[in-house]
Protein backbone atom coordinates (compact mmCIF):
# COMPACT_ATOMS: atom_id res chain seq x y z
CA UNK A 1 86.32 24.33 -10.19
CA UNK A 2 89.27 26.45 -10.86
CA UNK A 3 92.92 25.18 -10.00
CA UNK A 4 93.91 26.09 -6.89
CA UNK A 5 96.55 29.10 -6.50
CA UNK A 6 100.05 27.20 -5.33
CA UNK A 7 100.98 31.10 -3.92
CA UNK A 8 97.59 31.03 -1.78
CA UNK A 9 97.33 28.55 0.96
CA UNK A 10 94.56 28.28 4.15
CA UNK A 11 95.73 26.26 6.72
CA UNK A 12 92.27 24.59 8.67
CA UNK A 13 92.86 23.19 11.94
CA UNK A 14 90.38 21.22 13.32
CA UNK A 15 89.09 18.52 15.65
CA UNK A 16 85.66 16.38 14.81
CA UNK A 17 84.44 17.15 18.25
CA UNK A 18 83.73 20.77 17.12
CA UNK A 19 80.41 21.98 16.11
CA UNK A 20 81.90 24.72 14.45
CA UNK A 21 84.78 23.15 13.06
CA UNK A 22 81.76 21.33 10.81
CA UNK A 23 80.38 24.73 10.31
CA UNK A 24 83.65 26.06 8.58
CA UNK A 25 84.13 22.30 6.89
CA UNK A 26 81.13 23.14 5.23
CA UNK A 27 81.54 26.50 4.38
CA UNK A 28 84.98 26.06 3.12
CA UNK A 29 84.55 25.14 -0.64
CA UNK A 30 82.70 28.20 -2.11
CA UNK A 31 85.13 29.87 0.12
CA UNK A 32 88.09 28.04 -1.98
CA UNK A 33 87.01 28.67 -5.18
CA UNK A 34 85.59 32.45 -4.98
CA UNK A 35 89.27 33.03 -3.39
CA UNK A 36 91.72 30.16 -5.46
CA UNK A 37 93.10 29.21 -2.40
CA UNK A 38 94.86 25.15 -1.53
CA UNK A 39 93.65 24.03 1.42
CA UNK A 40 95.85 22.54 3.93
CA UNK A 41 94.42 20.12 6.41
CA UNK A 42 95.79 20.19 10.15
CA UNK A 43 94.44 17.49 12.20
CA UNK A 44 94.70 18.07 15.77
CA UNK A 45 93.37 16.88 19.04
CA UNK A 46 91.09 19.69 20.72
CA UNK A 47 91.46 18.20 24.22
CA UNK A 48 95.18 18.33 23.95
CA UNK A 49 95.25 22.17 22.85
CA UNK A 50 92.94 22.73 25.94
CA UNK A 51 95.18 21.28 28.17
CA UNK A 52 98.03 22.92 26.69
CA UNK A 53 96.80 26.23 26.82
CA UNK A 54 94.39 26.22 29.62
CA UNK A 55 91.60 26.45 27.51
CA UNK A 56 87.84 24.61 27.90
CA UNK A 57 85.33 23.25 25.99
CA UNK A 58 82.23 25.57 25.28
CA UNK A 59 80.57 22.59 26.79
CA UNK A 60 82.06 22.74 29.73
CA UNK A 61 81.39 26.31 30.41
CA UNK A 62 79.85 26.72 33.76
CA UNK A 63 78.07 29.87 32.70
CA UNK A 64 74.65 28.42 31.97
CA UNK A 65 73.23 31.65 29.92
CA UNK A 66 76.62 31.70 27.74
CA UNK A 67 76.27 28.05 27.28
CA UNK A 68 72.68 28.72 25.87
CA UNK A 69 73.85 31.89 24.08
CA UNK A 70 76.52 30.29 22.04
CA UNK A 71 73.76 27.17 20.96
CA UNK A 72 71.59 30.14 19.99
CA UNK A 73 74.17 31.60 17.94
CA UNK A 74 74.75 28.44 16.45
CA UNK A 75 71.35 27.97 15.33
CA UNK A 76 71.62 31.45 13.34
CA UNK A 77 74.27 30.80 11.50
CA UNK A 78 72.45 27.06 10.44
CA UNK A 79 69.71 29.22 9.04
CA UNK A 80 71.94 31.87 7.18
CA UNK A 81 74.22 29.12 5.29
CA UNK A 82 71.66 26.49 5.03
CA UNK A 83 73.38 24.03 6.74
CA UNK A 84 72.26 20.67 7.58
CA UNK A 85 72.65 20.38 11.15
CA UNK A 86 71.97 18.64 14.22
CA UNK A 87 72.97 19.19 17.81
CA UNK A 88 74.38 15.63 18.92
CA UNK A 89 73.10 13.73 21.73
CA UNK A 90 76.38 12.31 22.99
CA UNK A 91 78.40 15.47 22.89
CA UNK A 92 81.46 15.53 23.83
CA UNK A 93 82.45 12.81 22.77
CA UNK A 94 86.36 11.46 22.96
CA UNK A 95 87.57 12.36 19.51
CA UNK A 96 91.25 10.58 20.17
CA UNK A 97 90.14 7.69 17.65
CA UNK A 98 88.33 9.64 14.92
CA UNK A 99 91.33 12.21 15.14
CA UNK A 100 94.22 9.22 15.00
CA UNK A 101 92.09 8.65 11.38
CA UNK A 102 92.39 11.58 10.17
CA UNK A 103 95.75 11.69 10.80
CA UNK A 104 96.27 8.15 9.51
CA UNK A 105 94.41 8.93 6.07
CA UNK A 106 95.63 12.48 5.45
CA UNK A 107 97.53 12.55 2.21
CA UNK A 108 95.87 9.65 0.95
CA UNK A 109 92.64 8.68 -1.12
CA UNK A 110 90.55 8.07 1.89
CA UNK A 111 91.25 11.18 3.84
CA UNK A 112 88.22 12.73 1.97
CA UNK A 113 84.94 10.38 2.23
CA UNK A 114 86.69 9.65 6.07
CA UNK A 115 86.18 13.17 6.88
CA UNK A 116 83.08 13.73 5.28
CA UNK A 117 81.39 10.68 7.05
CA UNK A 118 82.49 11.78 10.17
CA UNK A 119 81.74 14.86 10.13
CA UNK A 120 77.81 13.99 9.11
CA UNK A 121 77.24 11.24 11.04
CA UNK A 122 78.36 13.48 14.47
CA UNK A 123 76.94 16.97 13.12
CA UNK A 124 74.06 15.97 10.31
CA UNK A 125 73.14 12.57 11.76
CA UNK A 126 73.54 12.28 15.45
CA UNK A 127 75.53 9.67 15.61
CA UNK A 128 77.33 8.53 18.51
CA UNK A 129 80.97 7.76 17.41
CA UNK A 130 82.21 6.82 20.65
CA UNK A 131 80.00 4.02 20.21
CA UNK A 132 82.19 0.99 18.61
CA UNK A 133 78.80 -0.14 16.45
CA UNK A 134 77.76 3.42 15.61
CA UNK A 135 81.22 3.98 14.29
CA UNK A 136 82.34 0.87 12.42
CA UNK A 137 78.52 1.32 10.78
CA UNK A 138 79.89 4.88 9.75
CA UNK A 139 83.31 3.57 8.52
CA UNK A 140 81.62 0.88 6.17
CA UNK A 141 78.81 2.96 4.92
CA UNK A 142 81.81 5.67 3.81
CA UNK A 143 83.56 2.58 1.82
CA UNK A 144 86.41 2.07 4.47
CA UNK A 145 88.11 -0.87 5.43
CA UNK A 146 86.80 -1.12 9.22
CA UNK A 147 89.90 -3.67 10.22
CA UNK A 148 92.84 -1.12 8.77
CA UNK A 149 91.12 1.90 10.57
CA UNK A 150 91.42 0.21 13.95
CA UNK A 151 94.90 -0.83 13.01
CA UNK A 152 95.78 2.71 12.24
CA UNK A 153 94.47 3.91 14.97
CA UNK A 154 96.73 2.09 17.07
CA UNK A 155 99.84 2.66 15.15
CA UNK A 156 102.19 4.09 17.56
CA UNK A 157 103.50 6.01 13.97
CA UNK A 158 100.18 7.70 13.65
CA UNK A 159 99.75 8.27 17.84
CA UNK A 160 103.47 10.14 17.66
CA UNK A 161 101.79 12.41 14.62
CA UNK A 162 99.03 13.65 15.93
CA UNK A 163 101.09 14.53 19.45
CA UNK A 164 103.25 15.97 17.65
CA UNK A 165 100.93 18.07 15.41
CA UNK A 166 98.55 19.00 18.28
CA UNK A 167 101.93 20.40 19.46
CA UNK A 168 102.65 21.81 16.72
CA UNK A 169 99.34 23.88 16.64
CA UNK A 170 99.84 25.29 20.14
CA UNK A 171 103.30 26.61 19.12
CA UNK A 172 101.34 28.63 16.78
CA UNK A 173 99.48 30.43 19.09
CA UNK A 174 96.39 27.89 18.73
CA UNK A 175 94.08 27.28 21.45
CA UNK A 176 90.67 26.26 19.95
CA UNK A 177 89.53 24.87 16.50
CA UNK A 178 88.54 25.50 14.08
CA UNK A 179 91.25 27.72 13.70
CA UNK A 180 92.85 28.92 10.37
CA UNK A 181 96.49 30.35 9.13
CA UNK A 182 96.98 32.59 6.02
CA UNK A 183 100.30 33.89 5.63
CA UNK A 184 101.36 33.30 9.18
CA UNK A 185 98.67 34.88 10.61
CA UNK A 186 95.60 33.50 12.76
CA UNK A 187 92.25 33.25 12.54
CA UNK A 188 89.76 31.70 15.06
CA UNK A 189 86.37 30.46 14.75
CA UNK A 190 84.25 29.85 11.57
CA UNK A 191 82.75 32.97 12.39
CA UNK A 192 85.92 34.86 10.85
CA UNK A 193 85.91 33.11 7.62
CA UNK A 194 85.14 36.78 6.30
CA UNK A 195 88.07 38.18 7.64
CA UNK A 196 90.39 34.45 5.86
CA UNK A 197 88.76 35.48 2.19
CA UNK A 198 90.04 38.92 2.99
CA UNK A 199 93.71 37.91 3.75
CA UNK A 200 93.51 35.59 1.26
CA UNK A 201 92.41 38.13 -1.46
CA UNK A 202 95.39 40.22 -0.10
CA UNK A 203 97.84 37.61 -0.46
């Protein structure tokens, strides 16, 4: 894989609890190294950029043919990228935990296995991770020390951060994930990952 381009940069926000924020997850690498780009990770907690900006969950939506609609669309773009995928039973789920790890671990050694077992076990695997067994077996399959996640995850330290990057995000003009930022401008939805290898090919 080619070394990344300091001078191109792709912020990804995103929240576990997003079916499409696993979409773009996975679609991301060839993305990074047909363009150069770094990646920049941006944990943030979906709930609290609804609430922020009046925004709902697609799950939520009480128009029953749209709900259906956007699970169809889903499905199609499973099929074009080959990705392995399963709706989850448990959805939505409260994310607040798996999100507080993410922040906890970004920047450090664990950030990546973390957010690749979380990501399959809620969008490959159908796992419920609001389930304390169903998690801690997801943590130690992964390689993580089960004891220092719960500990993070209850660091006041590591509650502030994600607050404060959640509010962070909204400032931004965020209001869903997974969202993305090239050069100060916004992109929404892994469906637009066209129009992020465009900017960043302009940048």
């Amino acid at each position: 894989m080619a070394e990344p381009d300091a001078d191109k940069t792709l912020e990804f926000f995103f929240d576990f609890g997003s079916p499409n924020a696993y979409f773009a997850y996975v679609r991301l690498p060839e993305l990074l190294e047909r363009t150069g780009a770094r990646l920049v990770w941006r944990p943030i907690l979906l709930g609290g950029v609804f609430k922020a900006t009046n925004n709902v969950s697609p799950a939520l939506i009480e128009c029953a043919p749209k709900r259906e609609y956007l699970w169809r669309d889903m499905q199609r773009f499973v099929d074009r990228y080959d990705i392995d995928f399963q709706p989850n039973d448990a959805f939505p789920i409260n994310t607040l935990p798996l999100m507080r790890g993410a922040m906890a671990y970004l920047g450090t050694p664990n950030f990546e296995p973390y957010v690749s077992a979380v990501f399959r076990a809620l969008w490959a695997d159908n796992r419920n991770l609001g389930d304390s067994h169903e998690l801690k077996l997801t943590l130690t399959e992964a390689g993580l020390d089960v004891a220092n996640f719960q500990a993070q995850v209850e660091d006041d330290t590591i509650k502030q951060a994600l607050n404060d990057a959640t509010a962070a995000a909204v400032s931004l003009g965020i209001f869903g994930a997974p969202s993305f930022i090239v050069n100060g401008e916004l992109f929404f939805g892994q469906d637009r990952l066209d129009f992020v290898e465009r900017a960043l090919a302009d940048s």
